[in-house]
C-alpha atoms as a PDB file:
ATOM      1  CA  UNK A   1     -94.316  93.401   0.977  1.00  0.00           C
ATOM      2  CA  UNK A   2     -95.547  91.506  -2.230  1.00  0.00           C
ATOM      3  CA  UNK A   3     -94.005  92.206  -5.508  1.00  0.00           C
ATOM      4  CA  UNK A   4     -97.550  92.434  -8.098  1.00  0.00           C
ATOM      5  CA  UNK A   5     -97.626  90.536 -11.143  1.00  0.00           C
ATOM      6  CA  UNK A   6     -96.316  90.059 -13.509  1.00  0.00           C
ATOM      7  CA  UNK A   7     -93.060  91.117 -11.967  1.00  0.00           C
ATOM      8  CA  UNK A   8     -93.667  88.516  -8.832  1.00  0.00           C
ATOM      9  CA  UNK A   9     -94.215  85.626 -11.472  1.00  0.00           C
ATOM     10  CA  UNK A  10     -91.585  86.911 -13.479  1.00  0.00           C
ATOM     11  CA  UNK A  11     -89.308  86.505 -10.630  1.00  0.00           C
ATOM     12  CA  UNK A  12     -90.619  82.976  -9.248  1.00  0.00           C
ATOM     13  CA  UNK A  13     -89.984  81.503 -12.782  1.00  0.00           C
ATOM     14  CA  UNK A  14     -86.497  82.875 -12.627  1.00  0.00           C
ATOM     15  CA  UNK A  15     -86.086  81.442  -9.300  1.00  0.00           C
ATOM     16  CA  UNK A  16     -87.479  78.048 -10.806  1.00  0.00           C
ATOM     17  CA  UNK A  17     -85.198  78.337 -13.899  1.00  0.00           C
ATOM     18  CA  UNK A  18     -82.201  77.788 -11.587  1.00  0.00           C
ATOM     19  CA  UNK A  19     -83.012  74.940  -9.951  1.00  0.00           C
ATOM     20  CA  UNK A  20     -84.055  77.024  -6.587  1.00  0.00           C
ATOM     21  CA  UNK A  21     -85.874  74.588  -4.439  1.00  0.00           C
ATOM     22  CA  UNK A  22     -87.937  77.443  -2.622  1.00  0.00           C
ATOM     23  CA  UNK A  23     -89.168  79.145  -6.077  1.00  0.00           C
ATOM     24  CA  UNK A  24     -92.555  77.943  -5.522  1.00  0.00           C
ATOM     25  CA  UNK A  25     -93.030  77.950  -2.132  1.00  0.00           C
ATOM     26  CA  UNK A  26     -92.191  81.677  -1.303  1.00  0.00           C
ATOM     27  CA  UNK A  27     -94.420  84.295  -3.103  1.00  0.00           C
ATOM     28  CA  UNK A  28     -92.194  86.944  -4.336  1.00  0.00           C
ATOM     29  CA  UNK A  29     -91.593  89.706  -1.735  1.00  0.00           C
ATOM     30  CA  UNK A  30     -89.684  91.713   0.125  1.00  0.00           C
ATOM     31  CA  UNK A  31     -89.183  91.026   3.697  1.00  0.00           C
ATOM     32  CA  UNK A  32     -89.811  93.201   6.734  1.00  0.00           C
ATOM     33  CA  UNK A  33     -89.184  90.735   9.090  1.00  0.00           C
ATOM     34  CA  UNK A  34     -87.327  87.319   8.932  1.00  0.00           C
ATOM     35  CA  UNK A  35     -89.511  84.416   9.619  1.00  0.00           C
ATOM     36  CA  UNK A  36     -90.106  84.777  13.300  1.00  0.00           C
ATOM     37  CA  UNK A  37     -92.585  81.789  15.729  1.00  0.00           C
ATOM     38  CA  UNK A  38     -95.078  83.390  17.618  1.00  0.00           C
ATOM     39  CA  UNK A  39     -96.906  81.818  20.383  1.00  0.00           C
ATOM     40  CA  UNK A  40    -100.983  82.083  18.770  1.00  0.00           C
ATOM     41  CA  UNK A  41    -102.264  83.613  22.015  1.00  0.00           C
ATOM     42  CA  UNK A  42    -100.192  86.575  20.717  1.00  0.00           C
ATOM     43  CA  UNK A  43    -101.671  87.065  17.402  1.00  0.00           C
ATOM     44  CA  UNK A  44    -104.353  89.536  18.640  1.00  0.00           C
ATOM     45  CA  UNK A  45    -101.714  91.829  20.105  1.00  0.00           C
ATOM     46  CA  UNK A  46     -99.405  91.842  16.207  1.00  0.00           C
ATOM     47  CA  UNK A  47    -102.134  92.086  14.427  1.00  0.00           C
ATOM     48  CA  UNK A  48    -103.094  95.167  16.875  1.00  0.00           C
ATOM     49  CA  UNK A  49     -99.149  96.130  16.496  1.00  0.00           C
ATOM     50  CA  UNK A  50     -99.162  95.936  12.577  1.00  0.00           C
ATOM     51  CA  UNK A  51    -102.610  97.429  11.820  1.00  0.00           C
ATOM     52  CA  UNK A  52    -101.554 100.526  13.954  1.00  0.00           C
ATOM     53  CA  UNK A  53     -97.515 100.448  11.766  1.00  0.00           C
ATOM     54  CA  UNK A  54     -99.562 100.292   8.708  1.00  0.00           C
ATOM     55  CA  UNK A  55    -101.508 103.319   9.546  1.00  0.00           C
ATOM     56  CA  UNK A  56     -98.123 105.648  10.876  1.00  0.00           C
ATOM     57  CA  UNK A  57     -96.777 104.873   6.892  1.00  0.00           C
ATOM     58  CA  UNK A  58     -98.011 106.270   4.026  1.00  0.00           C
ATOM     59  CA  UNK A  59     -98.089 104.538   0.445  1.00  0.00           C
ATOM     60  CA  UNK A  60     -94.557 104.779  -1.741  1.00  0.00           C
ATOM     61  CA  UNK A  61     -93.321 103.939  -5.261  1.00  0.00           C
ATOM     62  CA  UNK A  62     -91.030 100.517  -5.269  1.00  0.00           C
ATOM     63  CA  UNK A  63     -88.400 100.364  -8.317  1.00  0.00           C
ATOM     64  CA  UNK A  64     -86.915  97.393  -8.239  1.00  0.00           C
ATOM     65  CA  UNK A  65     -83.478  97.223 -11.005  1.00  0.00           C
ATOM     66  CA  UNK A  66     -80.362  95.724 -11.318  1.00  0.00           C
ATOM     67  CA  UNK A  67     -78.381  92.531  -9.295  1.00  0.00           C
ATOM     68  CA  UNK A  68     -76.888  92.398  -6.286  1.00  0.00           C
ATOM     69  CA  UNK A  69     -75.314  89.722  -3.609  1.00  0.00           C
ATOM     70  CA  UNK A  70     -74.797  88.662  -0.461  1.00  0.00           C
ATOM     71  CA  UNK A  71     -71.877  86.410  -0.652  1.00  0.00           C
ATOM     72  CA  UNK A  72     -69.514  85.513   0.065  1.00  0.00           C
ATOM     73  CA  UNK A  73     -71.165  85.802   3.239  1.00  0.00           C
ATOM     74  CA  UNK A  74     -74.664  84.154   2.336  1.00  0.00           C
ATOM     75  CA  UNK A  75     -75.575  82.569  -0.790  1.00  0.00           C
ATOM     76  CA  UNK A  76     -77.802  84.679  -2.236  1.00  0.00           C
ATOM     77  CA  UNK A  77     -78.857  86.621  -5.111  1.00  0.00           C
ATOM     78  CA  UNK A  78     -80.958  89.303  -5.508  1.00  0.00           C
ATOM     79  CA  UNK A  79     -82.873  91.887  -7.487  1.00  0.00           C
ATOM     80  CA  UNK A  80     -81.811  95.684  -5.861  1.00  0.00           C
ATOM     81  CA  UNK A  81     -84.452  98.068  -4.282  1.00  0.00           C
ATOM     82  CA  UNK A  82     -83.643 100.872  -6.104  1.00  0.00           C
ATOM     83  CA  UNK A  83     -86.398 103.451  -4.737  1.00  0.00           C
ATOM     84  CA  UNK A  84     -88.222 102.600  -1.725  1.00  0.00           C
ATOM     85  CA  UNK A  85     -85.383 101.545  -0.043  1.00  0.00           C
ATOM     86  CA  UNK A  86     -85.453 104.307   2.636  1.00  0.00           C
ATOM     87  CA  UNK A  87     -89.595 103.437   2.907  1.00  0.00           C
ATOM     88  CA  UNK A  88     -88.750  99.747   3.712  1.00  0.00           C
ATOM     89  CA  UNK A  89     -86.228 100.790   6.502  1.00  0.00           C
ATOM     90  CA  UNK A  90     -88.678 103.059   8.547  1.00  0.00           C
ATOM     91  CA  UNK A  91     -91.461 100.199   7.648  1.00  0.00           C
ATOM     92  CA  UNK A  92     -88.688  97.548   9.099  1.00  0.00           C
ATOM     93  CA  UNK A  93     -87.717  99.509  12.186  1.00  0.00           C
ATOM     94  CA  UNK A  94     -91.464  99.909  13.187  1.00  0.00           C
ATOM     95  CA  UNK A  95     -92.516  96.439  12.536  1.00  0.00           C
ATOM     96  CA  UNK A  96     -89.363  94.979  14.357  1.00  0.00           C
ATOM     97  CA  UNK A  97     -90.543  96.612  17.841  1.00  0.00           C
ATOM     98  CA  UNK A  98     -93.127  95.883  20.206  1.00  0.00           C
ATOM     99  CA  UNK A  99     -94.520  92.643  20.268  1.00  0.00           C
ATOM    100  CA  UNK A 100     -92.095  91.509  17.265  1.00  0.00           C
ATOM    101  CA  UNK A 101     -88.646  93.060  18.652  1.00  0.00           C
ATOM    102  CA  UNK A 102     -85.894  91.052  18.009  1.00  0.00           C
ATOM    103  CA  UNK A 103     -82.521  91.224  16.840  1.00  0.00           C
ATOM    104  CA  UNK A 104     -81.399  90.325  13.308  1.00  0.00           C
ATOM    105  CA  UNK A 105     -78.345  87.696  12.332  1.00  0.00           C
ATOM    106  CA  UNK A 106     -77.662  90.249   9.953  1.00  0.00           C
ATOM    107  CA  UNK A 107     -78.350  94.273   9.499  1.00  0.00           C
ATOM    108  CA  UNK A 108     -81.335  94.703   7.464  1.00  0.00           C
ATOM    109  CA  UNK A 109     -81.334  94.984   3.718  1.00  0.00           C
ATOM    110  CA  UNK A 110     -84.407  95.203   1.343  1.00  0.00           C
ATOM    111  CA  UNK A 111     -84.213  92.986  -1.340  1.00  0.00           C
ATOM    112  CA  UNK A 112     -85.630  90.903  -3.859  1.00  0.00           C
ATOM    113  CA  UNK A 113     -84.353  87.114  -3.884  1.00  0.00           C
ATOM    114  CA  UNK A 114     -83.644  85.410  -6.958  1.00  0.00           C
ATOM    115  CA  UNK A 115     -81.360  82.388  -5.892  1.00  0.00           C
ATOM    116  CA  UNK A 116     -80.588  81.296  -2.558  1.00  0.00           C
ATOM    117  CA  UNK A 117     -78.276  78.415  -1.767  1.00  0.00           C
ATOM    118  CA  UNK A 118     -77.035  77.440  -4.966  1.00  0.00           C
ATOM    119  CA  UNK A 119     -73.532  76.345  -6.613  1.00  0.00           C
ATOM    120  CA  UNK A 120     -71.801  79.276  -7.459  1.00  0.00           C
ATOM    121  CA  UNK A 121     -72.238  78.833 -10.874  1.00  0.00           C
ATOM    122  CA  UNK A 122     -75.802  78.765 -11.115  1.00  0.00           C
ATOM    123  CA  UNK A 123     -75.544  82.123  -8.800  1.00  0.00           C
ATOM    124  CA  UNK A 124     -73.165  83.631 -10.960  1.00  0.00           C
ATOM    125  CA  UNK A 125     -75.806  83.184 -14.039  1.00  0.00           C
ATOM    126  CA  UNK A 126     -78.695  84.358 -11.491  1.00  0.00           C
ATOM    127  CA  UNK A 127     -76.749  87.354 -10.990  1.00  0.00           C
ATOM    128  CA  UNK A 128     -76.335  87.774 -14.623  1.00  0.00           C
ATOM    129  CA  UNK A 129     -79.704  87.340 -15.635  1.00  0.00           C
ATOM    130  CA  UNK A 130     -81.414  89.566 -13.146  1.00  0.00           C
ATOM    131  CA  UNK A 131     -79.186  92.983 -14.418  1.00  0.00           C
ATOM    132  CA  UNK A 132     -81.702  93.926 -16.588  1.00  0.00           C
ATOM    133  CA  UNK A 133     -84.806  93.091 -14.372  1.00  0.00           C
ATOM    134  CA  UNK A 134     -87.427  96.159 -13.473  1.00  0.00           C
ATOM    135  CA  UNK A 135     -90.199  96.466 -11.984  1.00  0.00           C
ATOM    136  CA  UNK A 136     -91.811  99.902 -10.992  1.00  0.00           C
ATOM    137  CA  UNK A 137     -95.598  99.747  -8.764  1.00  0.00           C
ATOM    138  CA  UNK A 138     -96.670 101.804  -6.315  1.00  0.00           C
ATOM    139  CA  UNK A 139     -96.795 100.293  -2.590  1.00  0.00           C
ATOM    140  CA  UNK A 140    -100.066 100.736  -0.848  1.00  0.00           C
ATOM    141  CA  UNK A 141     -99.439  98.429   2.389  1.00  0.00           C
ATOM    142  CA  UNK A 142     -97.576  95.259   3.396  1.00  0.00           C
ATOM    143  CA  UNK A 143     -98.753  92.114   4.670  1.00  0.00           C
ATOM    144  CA  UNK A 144     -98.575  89.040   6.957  1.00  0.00           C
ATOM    145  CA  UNK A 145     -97.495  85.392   6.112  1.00  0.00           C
ATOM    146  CA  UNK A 146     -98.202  81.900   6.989  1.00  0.00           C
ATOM    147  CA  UNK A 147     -95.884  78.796   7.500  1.00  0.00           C
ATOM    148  CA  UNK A 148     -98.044  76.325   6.371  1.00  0.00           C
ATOM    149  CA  UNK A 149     -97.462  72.508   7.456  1.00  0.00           C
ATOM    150  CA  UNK A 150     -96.441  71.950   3.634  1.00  0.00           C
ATOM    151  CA  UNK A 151     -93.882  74.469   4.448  1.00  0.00           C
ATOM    152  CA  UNK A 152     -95.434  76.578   1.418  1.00  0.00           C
ATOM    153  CA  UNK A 153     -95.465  80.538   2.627  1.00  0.00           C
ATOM    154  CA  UNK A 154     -99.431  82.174   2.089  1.00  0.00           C
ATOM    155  CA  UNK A 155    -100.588  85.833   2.028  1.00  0.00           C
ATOM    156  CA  UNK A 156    -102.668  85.890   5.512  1.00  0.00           C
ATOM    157  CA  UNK A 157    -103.450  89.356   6.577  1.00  0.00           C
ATOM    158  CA  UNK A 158    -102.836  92.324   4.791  1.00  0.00           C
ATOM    159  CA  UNK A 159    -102.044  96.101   6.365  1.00  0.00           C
ATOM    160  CA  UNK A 160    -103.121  98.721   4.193  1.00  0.00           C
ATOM    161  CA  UNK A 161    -100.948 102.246   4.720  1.00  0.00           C
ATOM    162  CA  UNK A 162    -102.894 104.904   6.356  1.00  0.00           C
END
């Protein structure tokens, strides 16, 4: 799910500010699925499969606030999903099934990256920084990504809530 300006560009230029190579190359978001390959010939069917998980869910408020962490078992820093949480776990469950079931490397956890795969000093500063970040919008669908071949992530379909 996109994160709306300014809060999305707010959150790239953080990401750029400490050195993260992916700051400009992954729109600011929060994930409902990891990056997952899909033969094409499928695309009909998820696009079937997320049009219909789009209409079961109804719009929600998002407040993103505060820091949080992954490590010490992954690198990352992130900006908390302090309401909507519960919204992006029913959201998760029902897009993870079907055509897109698969099982996750780790259990899922909305979130906002800020820094991913940096020393632990710059990560320590990300946390820092990102205490006082906030950002409250309302949530009226999700949508689906791209891989381009300049490894840049793009907005390609988008699911409106029913």
């Amino acid at each position: 799910m996109s994160v709306p300006d300014p809060y999305g560009t707010a959150v790239q230029d953080a990401r750029a500010g400490h050195g993260d190579p992916l700051a400009r190359s992954i729109p600011t978001h929060v994930t409902l699925l990891p990056p997952t390959e899909v033969p094409a010939e499928l695309l009909p069917k998820i696009e079937e499969h997320l049009a219909a998980v789009a209409a079961a869910h109804r719009p929600f408020r998002m407040l993103l606030h505060g820091s949080g962490t992954f490590r010490p078992v992954s690198p990352v820093v992130y900006v908390r999903v302090e309401e909507g949480a519960q919204e992006c776990r029913l959201l998760e469950a029902d897009v993870r099934s079907g055509p897109l079931a698969r099982e996750l490397a780790f259990p899922y956890h909305p979130h906002v990256t800020v820094a991913h795969g940096l020393p632990d000093d710059v990560l320590d500063q990300a946390y820092e920084q990102a205490r006082d970040f906030r950002a409250d919008f309302p949530v009226p669908g999700f949508g689906l990504s791209r891989f381009g071949a300049d490894e840049v992530w793009r907005p390609w379909r988008s699911y409106p809530f029913g």
